[in-house]
C-alpha atoms as a PDB file:
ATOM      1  CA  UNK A   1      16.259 -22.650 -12.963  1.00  0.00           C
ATOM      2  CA  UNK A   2      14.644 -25.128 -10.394  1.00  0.00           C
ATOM      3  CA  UNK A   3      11.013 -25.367  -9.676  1.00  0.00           C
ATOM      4  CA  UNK A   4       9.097 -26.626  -7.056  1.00  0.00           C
ATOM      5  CA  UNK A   5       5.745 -27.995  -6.949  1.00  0.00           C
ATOM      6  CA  UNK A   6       3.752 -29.284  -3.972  1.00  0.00           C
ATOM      7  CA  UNK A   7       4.726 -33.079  -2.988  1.00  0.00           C
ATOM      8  CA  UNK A   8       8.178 -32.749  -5.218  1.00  0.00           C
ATOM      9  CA  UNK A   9      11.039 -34.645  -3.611  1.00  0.00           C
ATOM     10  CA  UNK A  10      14.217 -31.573  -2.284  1.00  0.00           C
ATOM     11  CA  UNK A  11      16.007 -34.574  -2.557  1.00  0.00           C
ATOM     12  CA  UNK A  12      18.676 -36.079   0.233  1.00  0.00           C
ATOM     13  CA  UNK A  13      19.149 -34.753   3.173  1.00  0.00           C
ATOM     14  CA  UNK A  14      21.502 -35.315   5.805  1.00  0.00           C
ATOM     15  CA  UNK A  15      20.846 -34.703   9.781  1.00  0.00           C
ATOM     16  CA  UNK A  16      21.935 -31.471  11.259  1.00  0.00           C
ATOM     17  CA  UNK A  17      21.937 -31.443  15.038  1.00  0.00           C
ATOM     18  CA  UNK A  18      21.143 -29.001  17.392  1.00  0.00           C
ATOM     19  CA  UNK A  19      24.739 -28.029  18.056  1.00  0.00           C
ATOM     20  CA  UNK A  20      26.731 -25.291  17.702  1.00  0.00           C
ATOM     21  CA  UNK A  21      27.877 -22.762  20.684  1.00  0.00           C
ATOM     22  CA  UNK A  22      27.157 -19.701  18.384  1.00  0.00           C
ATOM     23  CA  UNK A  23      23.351 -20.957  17.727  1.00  0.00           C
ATOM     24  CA  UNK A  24      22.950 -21.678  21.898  1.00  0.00           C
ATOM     25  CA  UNK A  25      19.838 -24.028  20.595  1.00  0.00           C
ATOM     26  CA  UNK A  26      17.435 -24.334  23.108  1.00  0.00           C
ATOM     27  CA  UNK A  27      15.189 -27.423  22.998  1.00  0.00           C
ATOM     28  CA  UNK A  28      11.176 -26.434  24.648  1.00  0.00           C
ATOM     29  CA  UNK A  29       9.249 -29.051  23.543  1.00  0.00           C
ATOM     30  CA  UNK A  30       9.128 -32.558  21.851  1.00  0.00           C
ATOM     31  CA  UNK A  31      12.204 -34.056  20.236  1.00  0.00           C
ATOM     32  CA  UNK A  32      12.870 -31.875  16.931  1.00  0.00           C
ATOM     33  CA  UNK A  33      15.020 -33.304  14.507  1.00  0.00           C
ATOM     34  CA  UNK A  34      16.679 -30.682  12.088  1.00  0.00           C
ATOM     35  CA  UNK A  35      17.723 -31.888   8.103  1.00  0.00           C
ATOM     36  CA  UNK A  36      19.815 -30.052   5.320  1.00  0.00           C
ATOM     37  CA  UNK A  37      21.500 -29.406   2.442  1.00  0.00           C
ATOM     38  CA  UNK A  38      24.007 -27.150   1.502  1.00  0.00           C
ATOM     39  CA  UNK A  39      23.548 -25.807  -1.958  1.00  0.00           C
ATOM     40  CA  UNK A  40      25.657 -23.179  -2.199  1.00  0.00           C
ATOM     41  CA  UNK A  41      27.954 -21.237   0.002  1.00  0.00           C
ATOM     42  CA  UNK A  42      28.894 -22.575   3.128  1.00  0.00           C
ATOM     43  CA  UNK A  43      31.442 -22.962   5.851  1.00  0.00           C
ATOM     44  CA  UNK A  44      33.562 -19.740   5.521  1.00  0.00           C
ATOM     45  CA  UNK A  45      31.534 -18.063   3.133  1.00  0.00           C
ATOM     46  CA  UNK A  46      29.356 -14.822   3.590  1.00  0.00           C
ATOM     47  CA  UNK A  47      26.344 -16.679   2.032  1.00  0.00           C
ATOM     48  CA  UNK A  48      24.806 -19.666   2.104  1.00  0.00           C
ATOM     49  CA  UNK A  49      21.865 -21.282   0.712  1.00  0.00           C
ATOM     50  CA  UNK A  50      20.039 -24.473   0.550  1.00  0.00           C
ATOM     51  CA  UNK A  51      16.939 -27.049   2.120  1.00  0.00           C
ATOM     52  CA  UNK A  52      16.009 -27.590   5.606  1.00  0.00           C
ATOM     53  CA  UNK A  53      13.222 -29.562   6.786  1.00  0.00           C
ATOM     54  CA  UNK A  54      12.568 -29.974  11.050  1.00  0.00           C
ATOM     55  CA  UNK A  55      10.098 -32.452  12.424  1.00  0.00           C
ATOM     56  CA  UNK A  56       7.511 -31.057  15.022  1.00  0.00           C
ATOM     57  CA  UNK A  57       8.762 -29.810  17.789  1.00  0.00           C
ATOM     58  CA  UNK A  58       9.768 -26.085  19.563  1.00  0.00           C
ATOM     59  CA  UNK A  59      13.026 -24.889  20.125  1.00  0.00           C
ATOM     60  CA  UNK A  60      14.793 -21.759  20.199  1.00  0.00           C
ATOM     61  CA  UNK A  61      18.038 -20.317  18.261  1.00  0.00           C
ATOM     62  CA  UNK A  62      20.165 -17.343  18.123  1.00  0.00           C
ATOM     63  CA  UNK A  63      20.014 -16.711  14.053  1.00  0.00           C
ATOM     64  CA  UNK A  64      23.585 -16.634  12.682  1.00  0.00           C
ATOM     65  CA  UNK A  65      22.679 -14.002   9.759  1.00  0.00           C
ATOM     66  CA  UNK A  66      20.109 -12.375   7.813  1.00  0.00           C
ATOM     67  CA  UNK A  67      18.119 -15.338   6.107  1.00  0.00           C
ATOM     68  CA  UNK A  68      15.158 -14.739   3.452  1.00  0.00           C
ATOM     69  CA  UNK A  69      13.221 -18.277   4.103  1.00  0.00           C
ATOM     70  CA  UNK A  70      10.503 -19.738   1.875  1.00  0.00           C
ATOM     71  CA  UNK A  71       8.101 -22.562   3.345  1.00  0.00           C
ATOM     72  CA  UNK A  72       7.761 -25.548   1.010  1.00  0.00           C
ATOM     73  CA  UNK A  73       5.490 -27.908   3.345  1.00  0.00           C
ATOM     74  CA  UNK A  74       4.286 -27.733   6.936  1.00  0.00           C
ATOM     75  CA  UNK A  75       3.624 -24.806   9.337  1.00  0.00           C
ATOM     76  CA  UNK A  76       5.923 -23.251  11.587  1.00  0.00           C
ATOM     77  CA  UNK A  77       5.366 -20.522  13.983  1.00  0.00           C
ATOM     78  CA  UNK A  78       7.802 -18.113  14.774  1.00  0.00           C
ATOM     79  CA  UNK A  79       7.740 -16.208  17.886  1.00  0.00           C
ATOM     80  CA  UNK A  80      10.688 -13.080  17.687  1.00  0.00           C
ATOM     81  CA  UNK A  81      12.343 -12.075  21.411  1.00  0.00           C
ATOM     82  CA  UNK A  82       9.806  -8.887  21.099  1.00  0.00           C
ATOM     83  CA  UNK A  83       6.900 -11.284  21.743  1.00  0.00           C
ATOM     84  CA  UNK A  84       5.947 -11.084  17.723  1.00  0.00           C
ATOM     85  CA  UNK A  85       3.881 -14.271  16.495  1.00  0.00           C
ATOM     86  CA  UNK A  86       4.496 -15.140  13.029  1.00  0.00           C
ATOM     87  CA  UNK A  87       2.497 -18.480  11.133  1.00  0.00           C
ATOM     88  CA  UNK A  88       3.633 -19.834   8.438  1.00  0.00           C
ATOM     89  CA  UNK A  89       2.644 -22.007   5.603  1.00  0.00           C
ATOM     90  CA  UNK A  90       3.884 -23.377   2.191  1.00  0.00           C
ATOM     91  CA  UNK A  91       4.477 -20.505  -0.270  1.00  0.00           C
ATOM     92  CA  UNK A  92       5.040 -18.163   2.593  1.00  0.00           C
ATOM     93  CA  UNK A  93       8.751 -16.171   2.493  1.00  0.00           C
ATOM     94  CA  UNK A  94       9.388 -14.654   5.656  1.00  0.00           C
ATOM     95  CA  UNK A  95      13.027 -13.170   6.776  1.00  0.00           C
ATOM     96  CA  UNK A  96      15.066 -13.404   9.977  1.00  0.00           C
ATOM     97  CA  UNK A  97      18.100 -11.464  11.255  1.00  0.00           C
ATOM     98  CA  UNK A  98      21.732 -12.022  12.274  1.00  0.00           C
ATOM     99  CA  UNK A  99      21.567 -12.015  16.294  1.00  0.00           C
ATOM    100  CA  UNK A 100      17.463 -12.346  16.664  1.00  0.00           C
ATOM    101  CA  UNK A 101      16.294 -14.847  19.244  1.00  0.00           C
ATOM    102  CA  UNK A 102      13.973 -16.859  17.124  1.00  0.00           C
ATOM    103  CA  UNK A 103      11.987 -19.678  19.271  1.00  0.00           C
ATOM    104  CA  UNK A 104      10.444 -22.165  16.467  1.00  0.00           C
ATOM    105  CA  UNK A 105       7.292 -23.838  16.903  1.00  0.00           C
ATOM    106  CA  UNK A 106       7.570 -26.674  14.238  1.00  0.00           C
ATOM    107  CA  UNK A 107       3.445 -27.522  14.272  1.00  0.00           C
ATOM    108  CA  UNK A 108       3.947 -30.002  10.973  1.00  0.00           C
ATOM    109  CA  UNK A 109       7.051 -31.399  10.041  1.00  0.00           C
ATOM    110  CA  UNK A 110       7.912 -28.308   7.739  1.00  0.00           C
ATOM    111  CA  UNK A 111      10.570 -27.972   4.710  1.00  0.00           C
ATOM    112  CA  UNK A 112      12.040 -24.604   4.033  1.00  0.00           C
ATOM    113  CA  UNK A 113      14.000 -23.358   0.770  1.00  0.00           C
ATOM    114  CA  UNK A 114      16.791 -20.750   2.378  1.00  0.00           C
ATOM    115  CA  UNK A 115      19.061 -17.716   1.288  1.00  0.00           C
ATOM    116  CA  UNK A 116      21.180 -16.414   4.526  1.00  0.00           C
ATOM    117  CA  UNK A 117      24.129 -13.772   4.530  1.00  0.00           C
ATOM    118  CA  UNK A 118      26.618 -12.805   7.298  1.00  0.00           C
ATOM    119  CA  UNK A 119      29.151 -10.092   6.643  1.00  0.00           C
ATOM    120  CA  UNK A 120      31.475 -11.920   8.770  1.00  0.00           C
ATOM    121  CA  UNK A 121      30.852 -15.336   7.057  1.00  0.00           C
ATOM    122  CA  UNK A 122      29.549 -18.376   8.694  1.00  0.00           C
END
């Protein structure tokens, strides 16, 4: 089992740009820089899961599939194409959906735990 405790260490983490033609990343404001880890699933799997920490910043994404996320430090708002405003803080689990326009508000750098599926695999 793995536990997490405020101030813990997710370990390394490599940089994952704001790329991909399927994700059309939009940068609004400041320079976000995006972080991860793969710990499970992955390129051509249905399911993936892993760490992702973002500096401050806004941008907006197209999600690539249904993701159950779970803050670990910082606050992010998340504002869904229906105008819906969303905070959120550590302990906080909050879910986005394959196809949603998602713009991020990154208000402190935050660090995210994440579970995402997509029936067509990513």
């Amino acid at each position: 089992m793995i536990t997490y405790k405020p101030g813990d260490d997710v370990g390394e983490l490599e940089h994952w740009p704001f790329s991909g033609e399927a994700s059309n990343y939009v940068i609004i404001r400041g320079t976000p820089k995006a972080y991860g880890r793969m710990d499970g699933g992955g390129a051509g799997a249905i399911w993936r899961a892993g760490i992702w920490r973002c500096t401050a910043g806004t941008f907006m994404c197209t999600e690539l599939g249904d993701e159950m996320q779970t803050v670990l430090s910082g606050r992010v708002r998340i504002t869904r194409a229906d105008g819906t405003v969303h905070e959120f803080c550590p302990g906080d689990t909050f879910f986005t959906t394959r196809g949603e326009r998602v713009t991020w508000d990154v208000l402190e750098d935050v660090t995210k735990v994440f579970f995402s599926a997509s029936s067509d695999g990513f």
